[in-house]
C-alpha atoms as a PDB file:
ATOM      1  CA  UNK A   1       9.316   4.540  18.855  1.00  0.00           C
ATOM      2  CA  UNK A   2      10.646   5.226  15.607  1.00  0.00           C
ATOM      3  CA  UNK A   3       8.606   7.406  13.499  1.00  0.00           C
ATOM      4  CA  UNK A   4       9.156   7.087   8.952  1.00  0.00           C
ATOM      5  CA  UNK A   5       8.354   9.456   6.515  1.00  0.00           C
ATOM      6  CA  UNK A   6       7.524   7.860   3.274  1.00  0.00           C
ATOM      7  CA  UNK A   7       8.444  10.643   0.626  1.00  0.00           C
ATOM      8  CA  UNK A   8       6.859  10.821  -2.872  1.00  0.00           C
ATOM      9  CA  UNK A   9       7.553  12.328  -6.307  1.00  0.00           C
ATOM     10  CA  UNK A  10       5.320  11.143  -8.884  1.00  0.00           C
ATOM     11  CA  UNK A  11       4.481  12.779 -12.069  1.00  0.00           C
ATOM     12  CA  UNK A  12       1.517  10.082 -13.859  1.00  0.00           C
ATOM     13  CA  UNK A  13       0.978   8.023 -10.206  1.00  0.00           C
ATOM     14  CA  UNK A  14       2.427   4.752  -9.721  1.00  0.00           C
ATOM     15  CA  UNK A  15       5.428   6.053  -7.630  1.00  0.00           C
ATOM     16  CA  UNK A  16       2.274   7.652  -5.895  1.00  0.00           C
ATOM     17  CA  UNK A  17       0.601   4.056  -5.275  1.00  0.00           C
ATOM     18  CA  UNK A  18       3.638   2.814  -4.225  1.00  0.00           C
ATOM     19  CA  UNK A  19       4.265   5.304  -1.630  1.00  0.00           C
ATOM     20  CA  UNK A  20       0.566   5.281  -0.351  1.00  0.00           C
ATOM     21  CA  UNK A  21       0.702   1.740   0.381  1.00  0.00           C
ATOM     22  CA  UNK A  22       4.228   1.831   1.777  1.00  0.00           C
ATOM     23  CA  UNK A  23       3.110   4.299   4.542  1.00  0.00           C
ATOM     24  CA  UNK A  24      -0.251   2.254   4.725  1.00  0.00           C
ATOM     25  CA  UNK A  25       1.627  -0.755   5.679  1.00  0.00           C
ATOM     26  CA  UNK A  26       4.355   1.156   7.654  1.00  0.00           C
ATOM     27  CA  UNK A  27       1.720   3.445   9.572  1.00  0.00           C
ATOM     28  CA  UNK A  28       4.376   6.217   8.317  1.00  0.00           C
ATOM     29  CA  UNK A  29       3.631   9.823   6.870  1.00  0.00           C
ATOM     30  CA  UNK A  30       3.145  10.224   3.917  1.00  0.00           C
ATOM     31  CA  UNK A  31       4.110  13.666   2.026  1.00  0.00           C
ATOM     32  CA  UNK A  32       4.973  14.742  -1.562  1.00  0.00           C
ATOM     33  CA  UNK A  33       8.490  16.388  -2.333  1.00  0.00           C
ATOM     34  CA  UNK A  34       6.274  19.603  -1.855  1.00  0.00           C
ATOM     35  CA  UNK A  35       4.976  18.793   1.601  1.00  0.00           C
ATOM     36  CA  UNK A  36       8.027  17.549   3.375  1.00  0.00           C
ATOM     37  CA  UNK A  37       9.718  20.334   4.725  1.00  0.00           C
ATOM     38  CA  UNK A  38      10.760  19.319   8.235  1.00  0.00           C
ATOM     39  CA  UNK A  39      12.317  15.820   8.582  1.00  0.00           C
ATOM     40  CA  UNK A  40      13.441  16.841  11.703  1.00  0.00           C
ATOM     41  CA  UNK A  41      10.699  14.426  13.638  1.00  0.00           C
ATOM     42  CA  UNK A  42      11.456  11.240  11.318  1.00  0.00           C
ATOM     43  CA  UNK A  43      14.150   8.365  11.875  1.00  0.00           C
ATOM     44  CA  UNK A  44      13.419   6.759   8.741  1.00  0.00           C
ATOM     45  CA  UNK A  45      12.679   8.036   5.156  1.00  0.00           C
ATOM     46  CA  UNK A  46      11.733   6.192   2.737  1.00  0.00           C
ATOM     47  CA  UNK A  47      11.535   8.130  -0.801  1.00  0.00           C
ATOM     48  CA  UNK A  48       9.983   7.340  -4.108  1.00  0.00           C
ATOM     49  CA  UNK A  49      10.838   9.085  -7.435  1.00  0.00           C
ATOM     50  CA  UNK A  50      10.124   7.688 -11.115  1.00  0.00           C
ATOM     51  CA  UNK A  51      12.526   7.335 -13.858  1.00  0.00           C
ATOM     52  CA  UNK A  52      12.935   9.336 -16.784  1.00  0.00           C
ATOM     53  CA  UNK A  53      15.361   9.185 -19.316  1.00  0.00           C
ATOM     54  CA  UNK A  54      17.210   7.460 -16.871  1.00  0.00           C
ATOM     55  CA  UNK A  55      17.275   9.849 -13.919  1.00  0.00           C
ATOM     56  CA  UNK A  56      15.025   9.877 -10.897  1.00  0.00           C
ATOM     57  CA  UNK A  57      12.097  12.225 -10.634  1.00  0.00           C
ATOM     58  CA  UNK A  58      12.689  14.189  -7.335  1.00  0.00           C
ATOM     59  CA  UNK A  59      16.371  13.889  -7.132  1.00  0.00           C
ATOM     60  CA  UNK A  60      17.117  17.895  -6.669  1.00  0.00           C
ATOM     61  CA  UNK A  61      15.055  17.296  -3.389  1.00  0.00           C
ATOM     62  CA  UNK A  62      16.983  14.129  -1.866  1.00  0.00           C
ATOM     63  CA  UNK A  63      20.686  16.801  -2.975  1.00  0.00           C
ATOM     64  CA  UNK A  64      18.645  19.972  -1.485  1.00  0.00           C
ATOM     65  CA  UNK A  65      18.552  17.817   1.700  1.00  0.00           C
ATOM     66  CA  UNK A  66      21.259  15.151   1.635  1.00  0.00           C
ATOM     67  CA  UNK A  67      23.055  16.258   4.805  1.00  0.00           C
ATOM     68  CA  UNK A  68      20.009  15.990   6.992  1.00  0.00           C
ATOM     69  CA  UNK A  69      19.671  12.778   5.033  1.00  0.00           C
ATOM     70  CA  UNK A  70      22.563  10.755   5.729  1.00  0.00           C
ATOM     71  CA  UNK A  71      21.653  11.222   9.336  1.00  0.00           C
ATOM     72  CA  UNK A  72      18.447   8.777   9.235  1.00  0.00           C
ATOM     73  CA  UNK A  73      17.862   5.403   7.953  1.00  0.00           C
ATOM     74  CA  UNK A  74      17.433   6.325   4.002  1.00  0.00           C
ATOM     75  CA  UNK A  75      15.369   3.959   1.689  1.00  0.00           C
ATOM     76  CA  UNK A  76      15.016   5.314  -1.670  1.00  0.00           C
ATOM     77  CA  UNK A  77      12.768   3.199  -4.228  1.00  0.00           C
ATOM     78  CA  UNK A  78      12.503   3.806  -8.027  1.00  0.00           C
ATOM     79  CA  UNK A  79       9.197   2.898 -10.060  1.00  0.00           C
ATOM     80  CA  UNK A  80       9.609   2.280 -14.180  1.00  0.00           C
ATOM     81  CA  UNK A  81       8.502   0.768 -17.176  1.00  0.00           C
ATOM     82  CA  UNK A  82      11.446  -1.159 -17.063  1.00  0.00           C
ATOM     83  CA  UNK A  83      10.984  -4.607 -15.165  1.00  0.00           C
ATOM     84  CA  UNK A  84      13.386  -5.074 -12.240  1.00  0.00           C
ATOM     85  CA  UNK A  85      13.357  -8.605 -12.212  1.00  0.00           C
ATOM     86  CA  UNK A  86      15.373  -8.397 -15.389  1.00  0.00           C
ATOM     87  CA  UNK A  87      19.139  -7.724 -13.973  1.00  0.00           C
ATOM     88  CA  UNK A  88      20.138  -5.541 -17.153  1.00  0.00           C
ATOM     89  CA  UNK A  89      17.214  -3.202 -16.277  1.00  0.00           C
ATOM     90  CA  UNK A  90      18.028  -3.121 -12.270  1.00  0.00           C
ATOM     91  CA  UNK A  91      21.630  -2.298 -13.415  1.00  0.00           C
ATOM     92  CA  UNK A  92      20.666   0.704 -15.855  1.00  0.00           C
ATOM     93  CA  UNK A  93      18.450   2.248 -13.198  1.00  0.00           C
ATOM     94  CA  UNK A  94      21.594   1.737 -10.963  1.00  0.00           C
ATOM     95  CA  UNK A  95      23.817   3.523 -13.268  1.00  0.00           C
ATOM     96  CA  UNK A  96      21.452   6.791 -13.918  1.00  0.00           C
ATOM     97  CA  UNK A  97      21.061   6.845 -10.126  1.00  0.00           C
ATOM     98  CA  UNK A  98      24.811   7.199  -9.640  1.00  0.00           C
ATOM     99  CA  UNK A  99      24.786   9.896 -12.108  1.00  0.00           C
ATOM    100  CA  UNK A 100      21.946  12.116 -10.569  1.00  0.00           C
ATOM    101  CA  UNK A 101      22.735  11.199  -7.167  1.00  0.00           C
ATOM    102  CA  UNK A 102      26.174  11.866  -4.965  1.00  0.00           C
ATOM    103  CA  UNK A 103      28.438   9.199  -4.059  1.00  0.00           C
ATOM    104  CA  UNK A 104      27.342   9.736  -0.430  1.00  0.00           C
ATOM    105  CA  UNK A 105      23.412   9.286  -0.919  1.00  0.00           C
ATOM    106  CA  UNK A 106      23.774   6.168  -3.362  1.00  0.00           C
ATOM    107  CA  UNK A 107      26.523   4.501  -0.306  1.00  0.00           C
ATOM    108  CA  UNK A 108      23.960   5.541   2.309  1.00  0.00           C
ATOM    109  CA  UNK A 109      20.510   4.569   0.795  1.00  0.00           C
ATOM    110  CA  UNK A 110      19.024   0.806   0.634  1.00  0.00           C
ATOM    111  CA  UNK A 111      17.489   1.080  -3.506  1.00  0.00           C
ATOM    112  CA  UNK A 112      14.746  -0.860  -4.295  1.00  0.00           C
ATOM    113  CA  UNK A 113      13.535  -0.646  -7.634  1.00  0.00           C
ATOM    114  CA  UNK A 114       9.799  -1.371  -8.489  1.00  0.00           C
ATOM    115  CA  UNK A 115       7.973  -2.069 -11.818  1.00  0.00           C
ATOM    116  CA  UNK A 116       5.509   0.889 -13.102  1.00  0.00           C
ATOM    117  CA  UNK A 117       3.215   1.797 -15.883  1.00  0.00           C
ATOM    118  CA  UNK A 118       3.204   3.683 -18.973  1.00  0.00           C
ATOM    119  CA  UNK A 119       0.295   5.344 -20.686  1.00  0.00           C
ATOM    120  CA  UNK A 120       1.449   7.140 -24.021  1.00  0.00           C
ATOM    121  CA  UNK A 121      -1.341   9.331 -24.650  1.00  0.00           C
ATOM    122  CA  UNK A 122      -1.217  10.842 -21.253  1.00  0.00           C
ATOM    123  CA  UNK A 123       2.110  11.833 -21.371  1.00  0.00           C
ATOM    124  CA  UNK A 124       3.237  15.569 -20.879  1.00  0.00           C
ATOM    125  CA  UNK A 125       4.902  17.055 -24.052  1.00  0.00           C
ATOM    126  CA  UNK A 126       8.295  16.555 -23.079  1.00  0.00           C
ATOM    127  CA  UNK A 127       7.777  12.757 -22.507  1.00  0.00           C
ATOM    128  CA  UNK A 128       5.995  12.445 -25.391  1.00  0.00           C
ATOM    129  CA  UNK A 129       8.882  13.596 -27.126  1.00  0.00           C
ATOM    130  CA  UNK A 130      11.449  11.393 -25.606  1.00  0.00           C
ATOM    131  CA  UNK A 131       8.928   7.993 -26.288  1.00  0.00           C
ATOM    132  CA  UNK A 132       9.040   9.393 -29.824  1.00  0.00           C
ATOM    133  CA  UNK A 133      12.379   9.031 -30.354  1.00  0.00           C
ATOM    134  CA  UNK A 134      13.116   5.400 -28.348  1.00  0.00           C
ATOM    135  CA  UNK A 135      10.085   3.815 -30.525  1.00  0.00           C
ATOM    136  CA  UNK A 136      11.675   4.932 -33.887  1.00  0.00           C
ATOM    137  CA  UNK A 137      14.870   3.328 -32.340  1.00  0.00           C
ATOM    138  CA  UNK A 138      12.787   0.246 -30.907  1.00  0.00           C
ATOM    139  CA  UNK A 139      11.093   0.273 -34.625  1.00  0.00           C
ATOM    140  CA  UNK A 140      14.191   0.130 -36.455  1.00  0.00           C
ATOM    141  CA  UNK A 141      16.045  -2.993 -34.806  1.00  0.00           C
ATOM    142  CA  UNK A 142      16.050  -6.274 -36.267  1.00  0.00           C
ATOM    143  CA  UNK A 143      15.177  -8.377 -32.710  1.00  0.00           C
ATOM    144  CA  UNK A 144      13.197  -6.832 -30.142  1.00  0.00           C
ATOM    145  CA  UNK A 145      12.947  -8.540 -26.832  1.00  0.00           C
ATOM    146  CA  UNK A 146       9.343  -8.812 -24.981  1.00  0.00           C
ATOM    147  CA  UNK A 147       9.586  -5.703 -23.038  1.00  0.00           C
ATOM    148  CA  UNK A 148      10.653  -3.614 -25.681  1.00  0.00           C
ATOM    149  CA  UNK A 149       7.165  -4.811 -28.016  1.00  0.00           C
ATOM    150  CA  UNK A 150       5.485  -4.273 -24.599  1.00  0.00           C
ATOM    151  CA  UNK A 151       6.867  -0.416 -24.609  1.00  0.00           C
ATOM    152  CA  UNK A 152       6.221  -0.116 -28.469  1.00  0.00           C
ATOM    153  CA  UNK A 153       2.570  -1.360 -27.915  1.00  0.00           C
ATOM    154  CA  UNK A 154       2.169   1.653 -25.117  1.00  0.00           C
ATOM    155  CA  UNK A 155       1.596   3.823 -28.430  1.00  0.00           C
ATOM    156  CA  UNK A 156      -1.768   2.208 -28.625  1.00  0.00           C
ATOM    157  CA  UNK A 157      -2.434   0.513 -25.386  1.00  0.00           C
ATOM    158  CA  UNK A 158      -1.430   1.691 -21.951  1.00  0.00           C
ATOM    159  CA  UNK A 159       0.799  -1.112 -19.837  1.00  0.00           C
ATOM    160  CA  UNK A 160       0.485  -0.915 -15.941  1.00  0.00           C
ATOM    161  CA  UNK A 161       2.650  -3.870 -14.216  1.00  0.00           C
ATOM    162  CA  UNK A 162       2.108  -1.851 -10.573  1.00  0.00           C
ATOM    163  CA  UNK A 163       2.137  -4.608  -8.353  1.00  0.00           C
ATOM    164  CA  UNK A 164       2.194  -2.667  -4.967  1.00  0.00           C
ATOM    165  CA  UNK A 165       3.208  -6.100  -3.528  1.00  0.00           C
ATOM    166  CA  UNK A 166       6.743  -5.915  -4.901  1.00  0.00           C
ATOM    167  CA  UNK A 167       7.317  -3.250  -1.993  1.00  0.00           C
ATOM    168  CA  UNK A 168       6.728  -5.968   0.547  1.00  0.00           C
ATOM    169  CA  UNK A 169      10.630  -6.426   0.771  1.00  0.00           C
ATOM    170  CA  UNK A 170      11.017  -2.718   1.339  1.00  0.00           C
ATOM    171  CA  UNK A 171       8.506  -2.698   4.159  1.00  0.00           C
ATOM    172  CA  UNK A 172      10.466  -5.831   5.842  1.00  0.00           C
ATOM    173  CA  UNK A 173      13.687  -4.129   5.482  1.00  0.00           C
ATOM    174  CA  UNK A 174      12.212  -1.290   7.528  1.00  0.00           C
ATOM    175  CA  UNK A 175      10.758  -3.487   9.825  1.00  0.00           C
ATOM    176  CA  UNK A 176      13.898  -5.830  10.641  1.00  0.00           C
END
């Protein structure tokens, strides 16, 4: 029988959420960048990173082992404030994965990209910074669309849109 690895990097925790209830639903391991060492036993790995600044958290770990890699079935999911239903968003994430990730990885992986959360005041200093800067931008254009007031209100309110359903097509794809 096949055995997964669902693989997690999440620095505030809805790539975390994601992953637990892709393993829950896949009866799969589940193990942080940290813990996953040997994938030597798995046939499928499914890994979960955030984005930041359009880059995925964990990416140094799917390089560090990218040979090993491209020998299994490779799922890699994304979780953002940016909502993947909208296809501008889908394609960003898209283009800052084929910067941080080699040609090979990004032609061998299935990407599924899942809405996250954002809570301002719980950001880490570095963050913090880089909000900063994209609300003074946001702030300073004439027409904002929805999500952009939606990230501009995160200075005040915290915005989760995890939806740990939208990883029900991931979990078929595995399946099928």
């Amino acid at each position: 029988m096949a055995k997964t690895a669902v693989i997690f990097c999440s620095e505030y925790g809805s790539t975390k959420k994601y992953a637990e209830y892709i393993a829950e639903k896949l009866q799969a391991d589940l193990l942080s960048t940290t813990q996953a060492k040997d994938l030597s036993p798995y046939d499928t790995v499914v890994y979960g990173g955030g984005i930041y600044a359009g880059s995925l958290n964990g990416n140094e770990w799917l390089k560090k082992n990218q040979e090993m890699l491209c020998n299994k079935r490779l799922v890699i999911f994304t979780c953002s404030f940016s909502d993947p239903e909208i296809a501008r968003n889908t394609k960003y994430i898209r283009e800052g994965l084929n910067k941080c990730l080699s040609p090979t990885l990004m032609n061998h992986a299935k990407i599924f990209c899942f809405h996250g959360a954002l809570d301002y005041q719980h950001l880490k200093f570095a963050h913090k910074g880089m909000m900063k800067v994209l609300f003074q931008i946001l702030k300073h254009k004439k027409e904002r669309s929805l999500e952009e007031e939606a990230m501009l209100q995160t200075q005040v309110t915290p915005a989760d849109f995890v939806d740990t359903s939208q990883a029900d097509r991931l979990i078929l794809y595995i399946k099928d």
